[in-house]
C-alpha atoms as a PDB file:
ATOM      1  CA  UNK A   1     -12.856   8.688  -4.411  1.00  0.00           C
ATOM      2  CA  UNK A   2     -15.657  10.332  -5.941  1.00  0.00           C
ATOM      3  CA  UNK A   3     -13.272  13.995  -5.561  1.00  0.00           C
ATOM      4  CA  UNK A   4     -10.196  12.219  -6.974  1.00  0.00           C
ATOM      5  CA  UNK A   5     -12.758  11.211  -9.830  1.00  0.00           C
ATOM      6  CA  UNK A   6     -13.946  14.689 -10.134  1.00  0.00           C
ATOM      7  CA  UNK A   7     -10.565  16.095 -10.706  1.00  0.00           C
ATOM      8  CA  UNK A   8      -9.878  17.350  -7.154  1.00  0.00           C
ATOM      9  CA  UNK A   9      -6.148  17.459  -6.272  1.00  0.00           C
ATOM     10  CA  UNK A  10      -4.332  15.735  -2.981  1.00  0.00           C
ATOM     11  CA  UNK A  11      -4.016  19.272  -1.761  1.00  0.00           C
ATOM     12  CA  UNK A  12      -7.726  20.032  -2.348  1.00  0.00           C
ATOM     13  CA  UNK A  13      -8.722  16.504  -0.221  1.00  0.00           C
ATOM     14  CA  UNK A  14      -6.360  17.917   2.401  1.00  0.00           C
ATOM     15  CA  UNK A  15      -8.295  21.082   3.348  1.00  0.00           C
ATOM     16  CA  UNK A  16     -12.114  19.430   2.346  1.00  0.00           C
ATOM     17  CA  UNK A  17     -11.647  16.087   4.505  1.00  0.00           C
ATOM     18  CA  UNK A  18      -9.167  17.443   7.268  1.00  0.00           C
ATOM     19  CA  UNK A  19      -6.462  14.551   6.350  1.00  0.00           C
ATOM     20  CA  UNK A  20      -2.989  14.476   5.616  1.00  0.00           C
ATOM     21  CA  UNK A  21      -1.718  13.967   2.442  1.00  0.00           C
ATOM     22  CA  UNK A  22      -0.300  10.214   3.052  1.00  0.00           C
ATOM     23  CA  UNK A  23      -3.556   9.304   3.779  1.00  0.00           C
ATOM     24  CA  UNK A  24      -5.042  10.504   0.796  1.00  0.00           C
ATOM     25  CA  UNK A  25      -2.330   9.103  -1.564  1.00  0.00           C
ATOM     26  CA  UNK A  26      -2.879   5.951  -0.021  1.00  0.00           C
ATOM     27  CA  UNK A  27      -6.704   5.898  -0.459  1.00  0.00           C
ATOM     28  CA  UNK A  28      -6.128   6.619  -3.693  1.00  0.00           C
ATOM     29  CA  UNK A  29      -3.222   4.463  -4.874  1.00  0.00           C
ATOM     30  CA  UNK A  30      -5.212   1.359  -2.821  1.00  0.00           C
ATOM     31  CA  UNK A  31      -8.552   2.290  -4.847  1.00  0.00           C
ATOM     32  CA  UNK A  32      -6.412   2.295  -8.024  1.00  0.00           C
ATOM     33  CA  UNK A  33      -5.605  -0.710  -7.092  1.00  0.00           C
ATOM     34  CA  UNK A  34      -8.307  -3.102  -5.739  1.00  0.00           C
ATOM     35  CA  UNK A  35     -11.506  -1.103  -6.368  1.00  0.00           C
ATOM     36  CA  UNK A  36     -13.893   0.732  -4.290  1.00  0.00           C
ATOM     37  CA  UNK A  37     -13.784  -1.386  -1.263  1.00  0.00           C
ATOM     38  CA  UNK A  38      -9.619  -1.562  -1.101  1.00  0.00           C
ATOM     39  CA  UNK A  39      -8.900   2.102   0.984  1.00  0.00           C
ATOM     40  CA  UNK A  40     -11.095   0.385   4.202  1.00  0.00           C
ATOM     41  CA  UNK A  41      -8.720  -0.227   6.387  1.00  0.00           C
ATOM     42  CA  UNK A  42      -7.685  -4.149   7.579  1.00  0.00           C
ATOM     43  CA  UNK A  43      -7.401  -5.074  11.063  1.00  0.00           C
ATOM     44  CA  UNK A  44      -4.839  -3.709  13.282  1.00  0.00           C
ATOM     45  CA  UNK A  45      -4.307  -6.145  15.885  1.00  0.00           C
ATOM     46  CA  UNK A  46      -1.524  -4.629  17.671  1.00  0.00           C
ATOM     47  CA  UNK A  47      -0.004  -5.937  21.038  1.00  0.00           C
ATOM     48  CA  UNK A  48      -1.569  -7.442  23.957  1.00  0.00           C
ATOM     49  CA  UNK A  49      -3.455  -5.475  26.019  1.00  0.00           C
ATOM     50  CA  UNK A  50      -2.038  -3.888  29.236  1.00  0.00           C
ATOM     51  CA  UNK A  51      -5.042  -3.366  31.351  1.00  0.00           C
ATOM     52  CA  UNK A  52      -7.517  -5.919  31.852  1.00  0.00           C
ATOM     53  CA  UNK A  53     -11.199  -4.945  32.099  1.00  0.00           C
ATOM     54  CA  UNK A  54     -11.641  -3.540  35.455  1.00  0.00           C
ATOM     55  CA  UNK A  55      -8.681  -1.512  34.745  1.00  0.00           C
ATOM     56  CA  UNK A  56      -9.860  -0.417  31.405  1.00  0.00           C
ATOM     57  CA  UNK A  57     -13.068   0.945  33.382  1.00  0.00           C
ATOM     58  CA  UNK A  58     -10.933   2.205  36.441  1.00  0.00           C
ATOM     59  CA  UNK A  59      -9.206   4.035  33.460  1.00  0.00           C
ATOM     60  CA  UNK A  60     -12.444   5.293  31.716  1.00  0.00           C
ATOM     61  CA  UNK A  61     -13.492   6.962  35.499  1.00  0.00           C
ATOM     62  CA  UNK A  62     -10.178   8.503  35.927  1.00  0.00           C
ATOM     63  CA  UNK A  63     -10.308  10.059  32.557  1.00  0.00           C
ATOM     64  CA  UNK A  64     -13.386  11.621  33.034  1.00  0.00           C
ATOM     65  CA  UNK A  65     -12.614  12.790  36.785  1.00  0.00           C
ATOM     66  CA  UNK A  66      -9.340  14.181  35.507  1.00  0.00           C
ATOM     67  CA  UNK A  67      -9.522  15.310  31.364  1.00  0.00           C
ATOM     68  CA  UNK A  68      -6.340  17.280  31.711  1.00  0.00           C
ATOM     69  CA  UNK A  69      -4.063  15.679  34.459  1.00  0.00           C
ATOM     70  CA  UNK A  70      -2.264  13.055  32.475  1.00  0.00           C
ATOM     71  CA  UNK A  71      -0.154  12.500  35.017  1.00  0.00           C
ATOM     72  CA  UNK A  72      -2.624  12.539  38.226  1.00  0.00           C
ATOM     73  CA  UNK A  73      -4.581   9.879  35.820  1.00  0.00           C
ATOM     74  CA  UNK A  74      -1.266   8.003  35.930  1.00  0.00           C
ATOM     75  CA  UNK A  75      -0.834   7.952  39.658  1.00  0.00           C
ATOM     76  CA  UNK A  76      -4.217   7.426  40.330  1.00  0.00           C
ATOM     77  CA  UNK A  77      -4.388   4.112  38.294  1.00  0.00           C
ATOM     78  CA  UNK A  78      -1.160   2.759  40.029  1.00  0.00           C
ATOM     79  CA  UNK A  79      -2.693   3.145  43.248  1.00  0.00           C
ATOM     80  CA  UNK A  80      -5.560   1.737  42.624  1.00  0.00           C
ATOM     81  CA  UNK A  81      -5.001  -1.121  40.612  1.00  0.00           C
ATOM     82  CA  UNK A  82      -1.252  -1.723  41.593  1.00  0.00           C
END
């Protein structure tokens, strides 16, 4: 907020911060808004989750054993965990 008060343009937040516009016109529109505290983002719930926690860590191992094998990380979790 402090750029958008110093005159800095969307564009300009774009290539300083590394952000897409829509982000930054949001900030900025929700700080116009509500204040200084408004762009924090609220809680995003979402869905259930899928895996419970030993498959969240069965997961985290197979990730880290395969970075770059989406699908081996795929196969590998079915097998184990069914």
């Amino acid at each position: 907020m402090l750029l958008s008060d110093q005159g800095h343009e969307i564009g300009q937040f774009v290539d300083i911060i590394g952000v897409d516009r829509d982000s930054v016109s949001s900030w900025i529109d929700r700080c116009n808004q509500g204040g200084a505290k408004s762009p924090e983002d609220s809680d995003h719930p979402g869905g259930p989750r899928m895996l419970d926690d030993q498959e969240q860590e069965v997961l985290k191992r197979l990730f880290k054993k395969y970075p770059t094998q989406p699908g081996k990380i795929l196969s590998e979790l079915e097998h184990e965990t069914g």
